[in-house]
Protein backbone atom coordinates (compact mmCIF):
# COMPACT_ATOMS: atom_id res chain seq x y z
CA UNK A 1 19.48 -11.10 -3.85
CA UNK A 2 20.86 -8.75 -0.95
CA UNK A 3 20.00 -5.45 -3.32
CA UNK A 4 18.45 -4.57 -6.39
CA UNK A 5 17.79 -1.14 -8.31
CA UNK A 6 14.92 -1.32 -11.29
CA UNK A 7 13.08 1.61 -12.89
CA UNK A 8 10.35 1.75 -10.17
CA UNK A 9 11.27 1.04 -7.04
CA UNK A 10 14.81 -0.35 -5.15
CA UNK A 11 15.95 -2.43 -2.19
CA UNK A 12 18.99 -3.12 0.15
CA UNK A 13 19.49 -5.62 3.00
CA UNK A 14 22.09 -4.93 5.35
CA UNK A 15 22.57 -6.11 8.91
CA UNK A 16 19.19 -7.86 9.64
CA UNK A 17 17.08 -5.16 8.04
CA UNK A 18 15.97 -4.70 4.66
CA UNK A 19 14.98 -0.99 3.03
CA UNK A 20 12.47 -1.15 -0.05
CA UNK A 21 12.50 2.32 -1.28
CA UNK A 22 9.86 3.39 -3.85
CA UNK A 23 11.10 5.56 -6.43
CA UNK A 24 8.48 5.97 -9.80
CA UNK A 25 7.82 9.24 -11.41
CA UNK A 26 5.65 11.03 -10.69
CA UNK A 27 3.96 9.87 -7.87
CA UNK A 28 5.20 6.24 -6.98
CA UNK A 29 1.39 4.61 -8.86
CA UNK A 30 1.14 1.27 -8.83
CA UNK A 31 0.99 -0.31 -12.20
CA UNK A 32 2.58 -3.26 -14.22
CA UNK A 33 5.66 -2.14 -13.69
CA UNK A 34 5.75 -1.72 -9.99
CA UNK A 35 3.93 -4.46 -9.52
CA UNK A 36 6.54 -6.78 -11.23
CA UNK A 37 9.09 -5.50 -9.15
CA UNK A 38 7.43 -5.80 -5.98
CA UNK A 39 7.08 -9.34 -6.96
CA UNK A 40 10.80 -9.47 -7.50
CA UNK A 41 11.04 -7.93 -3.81
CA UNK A 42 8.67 -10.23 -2.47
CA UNK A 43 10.46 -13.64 -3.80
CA UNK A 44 13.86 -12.04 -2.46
CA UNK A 45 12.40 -11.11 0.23
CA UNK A 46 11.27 -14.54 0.87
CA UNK A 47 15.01 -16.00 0.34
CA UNK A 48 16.27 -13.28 3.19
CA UNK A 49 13.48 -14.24 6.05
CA UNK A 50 15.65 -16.40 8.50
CA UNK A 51 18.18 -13.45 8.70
CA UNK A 52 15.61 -10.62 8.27
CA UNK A 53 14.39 -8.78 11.63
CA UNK A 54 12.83 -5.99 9.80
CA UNK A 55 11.63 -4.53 6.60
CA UNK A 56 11.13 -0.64 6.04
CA UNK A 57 8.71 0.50 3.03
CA UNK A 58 9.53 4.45 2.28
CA UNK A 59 9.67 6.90 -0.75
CA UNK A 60 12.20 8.45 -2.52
CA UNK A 61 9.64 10.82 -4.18
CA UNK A 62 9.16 14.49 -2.43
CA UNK A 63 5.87 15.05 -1.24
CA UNK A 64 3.96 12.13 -1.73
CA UNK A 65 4.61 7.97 -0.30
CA UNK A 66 2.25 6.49 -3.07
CA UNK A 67 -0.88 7.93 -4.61
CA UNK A 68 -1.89 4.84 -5.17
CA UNK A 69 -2.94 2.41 -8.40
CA UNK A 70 -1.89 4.09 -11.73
CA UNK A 71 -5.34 4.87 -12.72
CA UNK A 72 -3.99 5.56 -16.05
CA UNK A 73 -2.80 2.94 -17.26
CA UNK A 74 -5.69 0.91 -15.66
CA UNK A 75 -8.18 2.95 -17.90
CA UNK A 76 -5.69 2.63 -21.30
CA UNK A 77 -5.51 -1.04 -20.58
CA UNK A 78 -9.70 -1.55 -19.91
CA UNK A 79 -10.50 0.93 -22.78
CA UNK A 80 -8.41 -1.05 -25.43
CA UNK A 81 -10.44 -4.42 -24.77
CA UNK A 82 -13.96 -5.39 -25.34
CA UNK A 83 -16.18 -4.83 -21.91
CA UNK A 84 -16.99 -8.64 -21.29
CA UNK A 85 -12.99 -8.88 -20.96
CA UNK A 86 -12.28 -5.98 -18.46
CA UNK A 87 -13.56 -8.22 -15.77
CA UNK A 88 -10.58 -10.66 -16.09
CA UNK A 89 -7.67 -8.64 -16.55
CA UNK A 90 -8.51 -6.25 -13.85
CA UNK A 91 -8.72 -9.48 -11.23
CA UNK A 92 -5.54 -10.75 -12.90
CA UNK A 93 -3.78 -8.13 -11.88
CA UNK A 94 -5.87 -7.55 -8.35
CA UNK A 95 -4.74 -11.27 -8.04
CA UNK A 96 -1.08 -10.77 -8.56
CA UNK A 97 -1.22 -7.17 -6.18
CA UNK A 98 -2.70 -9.03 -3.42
CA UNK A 99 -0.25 -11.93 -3.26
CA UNK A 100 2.23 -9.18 -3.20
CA UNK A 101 0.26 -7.37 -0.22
CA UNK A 102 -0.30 -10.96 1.50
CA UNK A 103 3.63 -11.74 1.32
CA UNK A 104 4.22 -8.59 3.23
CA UNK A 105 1.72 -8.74 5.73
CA UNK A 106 2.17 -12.31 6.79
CA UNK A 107 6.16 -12.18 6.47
CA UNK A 108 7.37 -13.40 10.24
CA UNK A 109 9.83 -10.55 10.27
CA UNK A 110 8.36 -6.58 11.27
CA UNK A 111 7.22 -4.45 8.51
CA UNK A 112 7.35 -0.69 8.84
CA UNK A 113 5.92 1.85 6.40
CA UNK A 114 7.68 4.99 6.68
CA UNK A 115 5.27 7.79 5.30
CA UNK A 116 5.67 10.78 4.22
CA UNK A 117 3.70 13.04 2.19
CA UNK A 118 0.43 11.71 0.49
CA UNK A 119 -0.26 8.21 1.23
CA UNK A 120 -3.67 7.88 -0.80
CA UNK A 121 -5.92 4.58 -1.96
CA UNK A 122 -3.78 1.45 -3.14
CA UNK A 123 -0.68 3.44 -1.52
CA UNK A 124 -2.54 3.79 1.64
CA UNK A 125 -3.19 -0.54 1.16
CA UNK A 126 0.54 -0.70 1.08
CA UNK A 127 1.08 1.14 4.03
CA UNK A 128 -1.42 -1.49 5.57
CA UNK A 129 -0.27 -4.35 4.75
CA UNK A 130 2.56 -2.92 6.87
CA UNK A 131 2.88 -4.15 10.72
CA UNK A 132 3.07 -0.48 11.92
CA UNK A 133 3.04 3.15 10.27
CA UNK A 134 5.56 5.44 10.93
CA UNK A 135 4.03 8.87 9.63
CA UNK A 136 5.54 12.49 9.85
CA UNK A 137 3.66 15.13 10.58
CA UNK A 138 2.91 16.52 7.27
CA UNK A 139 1.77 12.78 6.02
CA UNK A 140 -1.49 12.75 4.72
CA UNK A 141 -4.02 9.72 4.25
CA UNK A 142 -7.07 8.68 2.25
CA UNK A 143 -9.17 6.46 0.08
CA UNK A 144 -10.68 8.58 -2.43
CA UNK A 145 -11.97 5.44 -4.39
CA UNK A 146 -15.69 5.83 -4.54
CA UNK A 147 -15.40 9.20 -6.42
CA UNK A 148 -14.27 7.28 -9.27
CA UNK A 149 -17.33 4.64 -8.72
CA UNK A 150 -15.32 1.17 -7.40
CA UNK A 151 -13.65 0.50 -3.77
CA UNK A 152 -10.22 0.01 -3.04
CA UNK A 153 -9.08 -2.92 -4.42
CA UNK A 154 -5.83 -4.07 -2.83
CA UNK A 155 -6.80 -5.65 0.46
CA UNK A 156 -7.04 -1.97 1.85
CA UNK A 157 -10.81 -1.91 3.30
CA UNK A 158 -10.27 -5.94 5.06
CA UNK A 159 -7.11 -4.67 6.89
CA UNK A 160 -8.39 -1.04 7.69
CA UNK A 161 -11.42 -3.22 9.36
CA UNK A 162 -9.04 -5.76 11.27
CA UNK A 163 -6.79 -2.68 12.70
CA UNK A 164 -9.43 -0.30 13.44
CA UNK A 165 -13.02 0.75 14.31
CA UNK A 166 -15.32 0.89 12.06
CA UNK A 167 -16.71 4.49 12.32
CA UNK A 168 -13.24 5.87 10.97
CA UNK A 169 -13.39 2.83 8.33
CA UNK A 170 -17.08 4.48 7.31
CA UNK A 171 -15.76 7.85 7.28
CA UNK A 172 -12.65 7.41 5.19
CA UNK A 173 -14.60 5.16 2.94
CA UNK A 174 -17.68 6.97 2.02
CA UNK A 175 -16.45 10.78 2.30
CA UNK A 176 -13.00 10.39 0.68
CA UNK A 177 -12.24 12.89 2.86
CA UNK A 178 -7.98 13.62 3.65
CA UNK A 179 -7.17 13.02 7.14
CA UNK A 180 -3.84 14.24 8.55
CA UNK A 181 -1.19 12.45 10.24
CA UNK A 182 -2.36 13.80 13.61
CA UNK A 183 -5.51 12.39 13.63
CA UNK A 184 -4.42 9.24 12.20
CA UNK A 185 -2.53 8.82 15.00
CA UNK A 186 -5.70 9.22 17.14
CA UNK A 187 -7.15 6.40 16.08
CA UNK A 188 -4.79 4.24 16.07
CA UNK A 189 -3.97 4.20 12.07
CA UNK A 190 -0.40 5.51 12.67
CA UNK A 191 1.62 3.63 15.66
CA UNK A 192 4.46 7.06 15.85
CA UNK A 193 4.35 10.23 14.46
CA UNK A 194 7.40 11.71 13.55
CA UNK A 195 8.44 15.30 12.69
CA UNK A 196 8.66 16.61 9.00
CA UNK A 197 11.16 14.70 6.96
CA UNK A 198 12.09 12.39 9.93
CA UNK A 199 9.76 9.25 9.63
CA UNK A 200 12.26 7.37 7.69
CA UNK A 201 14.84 8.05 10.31
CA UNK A 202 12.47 6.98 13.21
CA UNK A 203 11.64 3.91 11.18
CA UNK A 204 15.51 2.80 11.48
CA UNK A 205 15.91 3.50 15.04
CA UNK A 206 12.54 1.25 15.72
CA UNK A 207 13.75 -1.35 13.68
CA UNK A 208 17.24 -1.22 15.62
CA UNK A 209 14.99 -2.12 18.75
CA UNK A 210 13.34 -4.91 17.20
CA UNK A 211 16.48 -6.14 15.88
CA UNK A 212 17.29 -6.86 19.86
CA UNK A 213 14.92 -9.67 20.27
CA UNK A 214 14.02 -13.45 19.25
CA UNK A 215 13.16 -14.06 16.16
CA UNK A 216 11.11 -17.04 16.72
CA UNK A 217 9.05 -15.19 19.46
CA UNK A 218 8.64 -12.21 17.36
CA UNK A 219 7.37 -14.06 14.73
CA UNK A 220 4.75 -16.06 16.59
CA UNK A 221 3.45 -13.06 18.62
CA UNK A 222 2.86 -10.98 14.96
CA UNK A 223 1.23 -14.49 13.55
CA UNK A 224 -1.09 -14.85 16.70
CA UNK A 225 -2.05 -10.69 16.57
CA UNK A 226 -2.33 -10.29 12.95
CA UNK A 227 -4.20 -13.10 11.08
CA UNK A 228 -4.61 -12.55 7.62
CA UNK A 229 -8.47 -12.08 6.45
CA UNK A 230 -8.40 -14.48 3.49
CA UNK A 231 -12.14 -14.40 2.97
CA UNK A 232 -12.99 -10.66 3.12
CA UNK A 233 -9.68 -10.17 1.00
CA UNK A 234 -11.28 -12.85 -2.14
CA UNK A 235 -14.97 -11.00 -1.64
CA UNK A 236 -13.23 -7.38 -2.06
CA UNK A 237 -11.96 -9.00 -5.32
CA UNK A 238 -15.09 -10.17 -6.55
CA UNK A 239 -16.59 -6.53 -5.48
CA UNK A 240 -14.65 -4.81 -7.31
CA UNK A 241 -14.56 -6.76 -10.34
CA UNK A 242 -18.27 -6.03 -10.45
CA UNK A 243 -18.04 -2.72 -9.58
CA UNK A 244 -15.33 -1.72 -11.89
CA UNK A 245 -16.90 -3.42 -15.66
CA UNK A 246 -19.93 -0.68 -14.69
CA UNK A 247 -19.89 2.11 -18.12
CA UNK A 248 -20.17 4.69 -15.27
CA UNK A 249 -16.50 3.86 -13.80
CA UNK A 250 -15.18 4.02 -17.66
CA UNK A 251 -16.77 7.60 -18.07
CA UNK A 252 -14.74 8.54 -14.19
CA UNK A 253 -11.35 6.82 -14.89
CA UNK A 254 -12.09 9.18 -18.74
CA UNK A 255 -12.79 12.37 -16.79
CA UNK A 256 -9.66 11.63 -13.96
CA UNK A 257 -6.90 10.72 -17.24
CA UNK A 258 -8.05 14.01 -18.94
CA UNK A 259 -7.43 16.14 -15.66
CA UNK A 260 -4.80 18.39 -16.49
CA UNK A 261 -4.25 19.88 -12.78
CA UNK A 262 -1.01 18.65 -11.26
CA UNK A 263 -2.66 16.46 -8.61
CA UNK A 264 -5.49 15.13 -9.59
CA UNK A 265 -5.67 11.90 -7.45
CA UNK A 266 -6.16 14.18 -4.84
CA UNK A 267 -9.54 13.88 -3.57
């Protein structure tokens, strides 16, 4: 399947590359939905591989890549079931998400997120899973998790660790704290930054460079740099399984769905 359009997110594959454009009201979350039809991307995506150089991630959405899990839904979904059960739906679907995330980052074509906006918690783990970040100036970046009492639960902290030091992992982790697409660059989170409303375009013109070379060296050099960190990925699971069946987290995710400001993911 070359293209596809569903209610959350769409795709296109033309001429060795393949776009994945998020597009879910009002802030591309991640929830069921999405997550079913990133698994729909994911198996395509599969299929397309031997004539697949490159895969952008972007968002159609204004001001804003992804904000992340749709915290919503996630506290609707563990409110309407007994406590002993929130444990295993919660690492059903953390399960599913991080095949998803896995497929991405281990795919043996280039990955490229192309940010824009906010790019906050499970968004930001997207973006990750990524080979390289593409951010424009106005991008914005954070993991405002621990406010809400559990860590981010889609592979983000193991690949943040494997890219980067771990006094910026520290800092984004425990303060929550915003950091802008300048500094991100600094430290080596964001491989280009790009001017306002241009990171998709630099994205393309990358990928037309990548395009240029083999495909069989390309894909062993980003298997030999980039190994996957199984084990840290199945213990950030279990964490925040634990974490997340706490009454404490039920009485955040309560205060965060009754927030009536227009951002309140926002840390």
């Amino acid at each position: 399947m070359k293209s596809f359009t569903g209610k959350t997110l769409r795709w296109e594959w033309r001429e060795g590359v393949i776009e994945l454009t998020l597009d879910h009201q009002p802030a591309n979350e991640i929830g069921t939905a999405m997550l079913a039809e990133l698994e729909k991307f994911v198996a395509a995506f599969a299929a397309l591989t031997p004539e697949t150089s490159v895969c952008i991630i972007s968002s159609a959405r204004k001001s804003v890549f992804s904000a992340g899990g749709d915290l919503r839904e996630l506290y609707a979904t563990a409110a309407a079931v007994a406590a002993k059960d929130r444990r295993a739906g919660v690492r059903a679907f953390l399960e599913r998400i991080h095949a998803v995330m896995n497929a991405i980052d281990e795919s043996p074509c280039v990955s490229i997120a192309a940010v824009h906006g906010a790019c906050l918690g499970g968004g930001l783990e997207l973006a990750l899973a990524c080979d390289m970040i593409i951010a424009d100036k106005m991008a914005r970046f954070a993991f405002p998790e621990l406010r809400l009492g559990f860590i981010p639960g889609f592979g983000g902290i193991p690949r943040l660790k494997r890219d980067l030091g771990n006094a910026f992992v520290r800092d984004l982790l425990f303060t929550g704290r915003t950091v802008n697409a300048t500094r991100a660059q600094a430290v080596g989170l964001v491989a280009q930054l790009a001017g306002e409303g241009e990171a998709l375009r630099i994205a393309r013109s990358t990928a037309a460079q990548i395009t240029k070379y083999d495909a069989v060296t390309r894909s062993a050099a980003k298997k030999f740099i980039k190994p996957i960190p199984r084990e840290e990925l199945r213990r950030e699971i279990d964490l925040f399984c634990e974490l997340f069946t706490r009454p404490a987290v039920m009485a955040a995710l309560k205060k965060f769905v009754e927030d009536s400001g227009p951002m309140p993911y926002l840390p």
